[in-house]
Protein backbone atom coordinates (compact mmCIF):
# COMPACT_ATOMS: atom_id res chain seq x y z
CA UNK A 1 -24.60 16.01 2.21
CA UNK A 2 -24.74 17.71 -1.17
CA UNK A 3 -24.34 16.09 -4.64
CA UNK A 4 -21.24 14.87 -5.95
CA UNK A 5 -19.72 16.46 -8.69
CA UNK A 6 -19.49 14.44 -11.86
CA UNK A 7 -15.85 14.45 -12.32
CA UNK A 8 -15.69 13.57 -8.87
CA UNK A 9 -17.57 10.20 -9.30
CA UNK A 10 -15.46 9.73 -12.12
CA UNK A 11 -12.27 10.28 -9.87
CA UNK A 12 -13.76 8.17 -7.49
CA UNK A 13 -14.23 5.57 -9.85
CA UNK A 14 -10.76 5.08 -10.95
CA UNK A 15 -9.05 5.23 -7.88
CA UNK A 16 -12.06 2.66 -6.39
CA UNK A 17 -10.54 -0.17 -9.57
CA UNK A 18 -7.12 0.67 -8.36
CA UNK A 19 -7.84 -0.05 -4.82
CA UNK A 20 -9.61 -3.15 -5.35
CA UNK A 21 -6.81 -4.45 -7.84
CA UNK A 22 -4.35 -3.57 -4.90
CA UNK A 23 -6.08 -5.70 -2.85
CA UNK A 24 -6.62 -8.44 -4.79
CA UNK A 25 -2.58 -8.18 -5.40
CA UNK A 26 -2.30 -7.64 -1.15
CA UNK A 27 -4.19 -10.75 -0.85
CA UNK A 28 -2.14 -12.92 -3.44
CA UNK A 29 1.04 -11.80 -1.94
CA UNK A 30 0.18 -11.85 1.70
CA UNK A 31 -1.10 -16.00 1.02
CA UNK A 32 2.52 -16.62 -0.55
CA UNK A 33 4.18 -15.24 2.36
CA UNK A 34 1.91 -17.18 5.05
CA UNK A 35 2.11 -20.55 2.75
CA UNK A 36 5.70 -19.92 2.89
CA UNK A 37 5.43 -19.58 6.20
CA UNK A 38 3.88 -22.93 7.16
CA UNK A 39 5.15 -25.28 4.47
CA UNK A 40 9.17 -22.97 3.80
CA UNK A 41 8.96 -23.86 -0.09
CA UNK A 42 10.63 -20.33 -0.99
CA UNK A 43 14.32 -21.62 0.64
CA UNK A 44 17.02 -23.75 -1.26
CA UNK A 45 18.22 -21.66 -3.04
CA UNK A 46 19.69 -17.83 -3.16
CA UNK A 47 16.78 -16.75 -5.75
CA UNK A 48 14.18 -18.17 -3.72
CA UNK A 49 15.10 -16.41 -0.85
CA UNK A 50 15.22 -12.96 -2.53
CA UNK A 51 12.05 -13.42 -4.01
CA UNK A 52 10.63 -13.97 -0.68
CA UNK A 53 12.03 -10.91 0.51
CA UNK A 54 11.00 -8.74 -2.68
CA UNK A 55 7.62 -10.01 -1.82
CA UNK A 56 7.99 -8.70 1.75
CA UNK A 57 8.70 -5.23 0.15
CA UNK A 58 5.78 -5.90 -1.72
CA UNK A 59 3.17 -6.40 1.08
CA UNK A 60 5.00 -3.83 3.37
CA UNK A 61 4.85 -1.37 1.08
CA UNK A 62 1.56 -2.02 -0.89
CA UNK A 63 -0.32 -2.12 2.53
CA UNK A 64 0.61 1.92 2.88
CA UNK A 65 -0.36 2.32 -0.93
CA UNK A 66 -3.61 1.09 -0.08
CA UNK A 67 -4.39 2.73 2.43
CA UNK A 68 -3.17 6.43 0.22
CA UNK A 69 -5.41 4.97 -2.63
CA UNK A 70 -8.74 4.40 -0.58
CA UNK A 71 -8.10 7.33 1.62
CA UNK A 72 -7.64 9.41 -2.01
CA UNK A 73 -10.64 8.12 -3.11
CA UNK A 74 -12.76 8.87 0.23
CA UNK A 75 -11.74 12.45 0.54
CA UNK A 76 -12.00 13.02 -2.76
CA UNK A 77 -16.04 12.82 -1.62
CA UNK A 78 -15.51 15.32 1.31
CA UNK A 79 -14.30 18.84 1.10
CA UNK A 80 -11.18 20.80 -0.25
CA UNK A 81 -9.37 21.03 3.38
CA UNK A 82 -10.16 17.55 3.88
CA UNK A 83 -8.37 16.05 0.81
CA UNK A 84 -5.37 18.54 1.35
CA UNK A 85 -5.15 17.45 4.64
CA UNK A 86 -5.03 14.20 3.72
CA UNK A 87 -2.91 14.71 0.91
CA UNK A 88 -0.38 16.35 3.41
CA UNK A 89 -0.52 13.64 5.59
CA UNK A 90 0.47 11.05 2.94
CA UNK A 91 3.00 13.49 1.62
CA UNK A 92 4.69 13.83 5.05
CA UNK A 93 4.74 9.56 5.09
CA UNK A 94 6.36 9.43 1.86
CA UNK A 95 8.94 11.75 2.47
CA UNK A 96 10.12 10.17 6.19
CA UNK A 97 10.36 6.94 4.12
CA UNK A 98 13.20 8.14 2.03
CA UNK A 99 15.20 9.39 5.41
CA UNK A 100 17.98 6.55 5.87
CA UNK A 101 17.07 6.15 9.71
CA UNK A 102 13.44 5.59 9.20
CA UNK A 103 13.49 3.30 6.31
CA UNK A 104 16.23 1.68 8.28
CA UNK A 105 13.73 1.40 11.12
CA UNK A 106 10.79 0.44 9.47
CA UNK A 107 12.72 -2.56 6.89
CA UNK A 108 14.03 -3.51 10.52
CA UNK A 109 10.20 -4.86 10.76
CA UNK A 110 10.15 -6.97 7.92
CA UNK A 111 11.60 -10.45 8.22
CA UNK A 112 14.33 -11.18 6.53
């Protein structure tokens, strides 16, 4: 394998401090929601519960941005193809989300 280009490593970089911020977040939120779980100290009241949901969102969501961000910042290392590939691939996730019957389907996962 060849040497990276600089503005490549810099690319890298950034999307490497977003990724481990992500997960730091992932982490944080996925705790709440298993603490929650166990001990049920986000009930009582209306607000509670909707909080506990937005943080479902959160996870379910963040867990796919994660996985864009890292896989953005691995193919940014490989070739061209690879990263438009990739790029495609993410694209193709991101627009089946916004169809009503998918999103329907996949917020159908998440406990409400």
């Amino acid at each position: 394998m060849g040497k990276i280009a600089p503005w490549k490593q810099g690319i890298s970089k950034v999307f490497d401090i977003i990724g481990e911020i992500l997960a730091v977040l992932l982490v944080l939120v996925l705790a709440v929601l298993l603490l929650n779980a166990e001990f049920d100290f986000l009930s009582g009241s209306e607000g509670l519960e909707t909080f506990c949901r937005v943080l479902w969102y959160i996870f379910f969501y963040g867990v796919f941005l994660l996985v864009a961000v890292v896989g953005i910042e691995a193919m940014i290392k490989r070739n061209l193809i690879l990263f438009i590939l990739f790029a495609a691939i993410i694209a193709l996730c991101v627009i089946f989300m916004f169809f009503p019957d998918v999103r329907d389907y996949l917020t159908g996962l998440i406990p409400a």
